[in-house]
C-alpha atoms as a PDB file:
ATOM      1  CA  UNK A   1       6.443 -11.980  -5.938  1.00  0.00           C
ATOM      2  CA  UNK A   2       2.812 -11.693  -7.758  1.00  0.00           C
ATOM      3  CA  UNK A   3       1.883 -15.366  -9.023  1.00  0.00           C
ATOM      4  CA  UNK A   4       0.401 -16.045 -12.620  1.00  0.00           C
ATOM      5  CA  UNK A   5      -2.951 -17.160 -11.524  1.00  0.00           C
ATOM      6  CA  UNK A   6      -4.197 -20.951 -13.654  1.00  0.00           C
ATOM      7  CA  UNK A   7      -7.251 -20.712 -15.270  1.00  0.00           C
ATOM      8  CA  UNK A   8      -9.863 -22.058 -13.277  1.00  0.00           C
ATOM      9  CA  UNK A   9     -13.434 -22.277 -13.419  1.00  0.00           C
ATOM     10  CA  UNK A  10     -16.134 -21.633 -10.250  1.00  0.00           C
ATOM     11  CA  UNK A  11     -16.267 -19.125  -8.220  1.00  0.00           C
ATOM     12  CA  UNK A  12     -13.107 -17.658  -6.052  1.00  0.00           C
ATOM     13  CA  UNK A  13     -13.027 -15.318  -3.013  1.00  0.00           C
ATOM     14  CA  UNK A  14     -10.506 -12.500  -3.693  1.00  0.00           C
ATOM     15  CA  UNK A  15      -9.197 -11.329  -0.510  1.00  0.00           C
ATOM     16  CA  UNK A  16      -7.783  -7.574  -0.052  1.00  0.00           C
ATOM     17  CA  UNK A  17      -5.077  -7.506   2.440  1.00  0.00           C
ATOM     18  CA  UNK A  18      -4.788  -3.572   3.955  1.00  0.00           C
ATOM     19  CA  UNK A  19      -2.273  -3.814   6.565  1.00  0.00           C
ATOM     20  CA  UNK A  20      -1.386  -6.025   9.168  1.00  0.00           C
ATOM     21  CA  UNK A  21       0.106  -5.778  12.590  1.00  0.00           C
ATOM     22  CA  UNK A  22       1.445  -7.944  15.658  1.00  0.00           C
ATOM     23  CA  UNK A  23      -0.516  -7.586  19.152  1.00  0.00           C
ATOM     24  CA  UNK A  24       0.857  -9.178  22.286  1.00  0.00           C
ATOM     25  CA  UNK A  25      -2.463 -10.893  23.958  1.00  0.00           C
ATOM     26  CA  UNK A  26      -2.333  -8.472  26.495  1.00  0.00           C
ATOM     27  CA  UNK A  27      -3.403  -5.721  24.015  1.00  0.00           C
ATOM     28  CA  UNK A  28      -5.698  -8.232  21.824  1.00  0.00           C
ATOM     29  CA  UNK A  29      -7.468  -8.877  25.009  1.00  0.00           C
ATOM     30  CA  UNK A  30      -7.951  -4.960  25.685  1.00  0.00           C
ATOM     31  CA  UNK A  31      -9.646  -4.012  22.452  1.00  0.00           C
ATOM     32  CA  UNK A  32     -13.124  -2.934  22.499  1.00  0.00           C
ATOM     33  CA  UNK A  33     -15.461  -0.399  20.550  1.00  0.00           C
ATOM     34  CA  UNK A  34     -13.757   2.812  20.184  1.00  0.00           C
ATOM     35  CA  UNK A  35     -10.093   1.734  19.907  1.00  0.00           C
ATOM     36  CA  UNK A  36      -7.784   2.629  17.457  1.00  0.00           C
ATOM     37  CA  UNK A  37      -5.395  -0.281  15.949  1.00  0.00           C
ATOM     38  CA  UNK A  38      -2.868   1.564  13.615  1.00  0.00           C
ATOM     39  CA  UNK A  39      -1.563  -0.758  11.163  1.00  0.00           C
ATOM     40  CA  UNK A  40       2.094  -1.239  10.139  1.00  0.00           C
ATOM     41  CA  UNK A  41       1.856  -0.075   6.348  1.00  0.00           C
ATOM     42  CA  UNK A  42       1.486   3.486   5.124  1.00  0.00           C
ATOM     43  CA  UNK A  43      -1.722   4.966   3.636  1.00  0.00           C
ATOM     44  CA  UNK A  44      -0.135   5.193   0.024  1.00  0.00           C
ATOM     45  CA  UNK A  45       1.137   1.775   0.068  1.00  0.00           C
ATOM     46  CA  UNK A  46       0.045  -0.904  -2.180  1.00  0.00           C
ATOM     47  CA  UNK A  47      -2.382  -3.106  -1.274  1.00  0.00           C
ATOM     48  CA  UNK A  48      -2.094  -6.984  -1.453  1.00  0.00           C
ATOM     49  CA  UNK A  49      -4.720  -9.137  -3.816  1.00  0.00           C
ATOM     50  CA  UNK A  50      -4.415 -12.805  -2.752  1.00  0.00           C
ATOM     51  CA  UNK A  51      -6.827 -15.650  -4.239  1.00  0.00           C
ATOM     52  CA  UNK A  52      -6.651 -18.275  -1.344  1.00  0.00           C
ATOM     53  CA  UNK A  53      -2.976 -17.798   0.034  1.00  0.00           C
ATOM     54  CA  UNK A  54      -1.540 -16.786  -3.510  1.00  0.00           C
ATOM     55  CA  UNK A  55      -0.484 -13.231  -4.111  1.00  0.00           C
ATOM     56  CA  UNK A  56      -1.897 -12.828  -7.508  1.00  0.00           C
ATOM     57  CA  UNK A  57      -1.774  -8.667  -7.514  1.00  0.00           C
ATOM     58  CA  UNK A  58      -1.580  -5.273  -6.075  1.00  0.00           C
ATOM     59  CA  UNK A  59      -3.455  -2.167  -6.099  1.00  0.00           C
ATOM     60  CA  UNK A  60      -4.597   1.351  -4.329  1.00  0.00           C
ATOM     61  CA  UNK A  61      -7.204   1.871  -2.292  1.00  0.00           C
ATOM     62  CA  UNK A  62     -10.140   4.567  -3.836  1.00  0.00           C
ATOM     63  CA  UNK A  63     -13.224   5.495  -2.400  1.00  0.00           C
ATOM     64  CA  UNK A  64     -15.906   5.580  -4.877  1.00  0.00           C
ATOM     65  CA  UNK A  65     -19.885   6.588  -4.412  1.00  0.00           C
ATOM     66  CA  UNK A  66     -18.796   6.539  -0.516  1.00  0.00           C
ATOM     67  CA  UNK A  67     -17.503   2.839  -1.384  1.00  0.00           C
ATOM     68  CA  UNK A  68     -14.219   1.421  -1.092  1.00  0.00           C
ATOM     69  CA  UNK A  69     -12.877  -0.064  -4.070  1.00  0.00           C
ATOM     70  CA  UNK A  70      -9.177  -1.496  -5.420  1.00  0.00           C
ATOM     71  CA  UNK A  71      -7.440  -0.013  -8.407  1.00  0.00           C
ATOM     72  CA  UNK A  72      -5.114  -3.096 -10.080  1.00  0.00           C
ATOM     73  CA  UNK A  73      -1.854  -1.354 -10.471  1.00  0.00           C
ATOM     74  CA  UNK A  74      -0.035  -4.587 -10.715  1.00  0.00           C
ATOM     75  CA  UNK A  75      -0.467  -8.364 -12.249  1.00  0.00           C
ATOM     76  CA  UNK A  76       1.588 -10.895 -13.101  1.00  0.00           C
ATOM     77  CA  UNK A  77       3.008 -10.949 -17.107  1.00  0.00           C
ATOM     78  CA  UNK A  78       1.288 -13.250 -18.851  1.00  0.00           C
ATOM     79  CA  UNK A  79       3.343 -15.164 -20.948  1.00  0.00           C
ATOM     80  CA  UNK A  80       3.153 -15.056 -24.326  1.00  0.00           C
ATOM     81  CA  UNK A  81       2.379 -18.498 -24.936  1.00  0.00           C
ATOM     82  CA  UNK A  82      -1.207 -17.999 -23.094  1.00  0.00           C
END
């Protein structure tokens, strides 16, 4: 579940989360230039947003300029209230 995110001032570090996967040390240990680690979500899959540990969005990955960037396909409702 995406959380409604407080208004807060400063500076926050968004974090993008592609994939993830679980390595046994054995195969941690192994890695080195060159290797392939093939992650556990699909290419088309949303990404995660998170602000600190709080899922606050998703999106899709885009290249742009040779850069990647995040399309926000998803945020929390705001209430109306706000």
């Amino acid at each position: 579940m995406v959380d409604r995110m407080p208004p807060a001032r400063g500076d926050r570090n968004l974090r993008i989360e592609l994939g993830h996967v679980h390595l046994p040390w054995e195969k941690v240990s192994e890695l080195s230039v060159g290797k392939v680690v093939s992650l556990e979500s699909l290419v088309d899959e949303p990404v995660d947003l998170f602000v600190g540990e709080r899922l606050i969005g998703r999106g899709e990955v885009l290249v742009l300029d040779g850069c990647f960037c995040i399309r926000v396909t998803q945020l929390p409702r705001q209430s109306k209230s706000t």
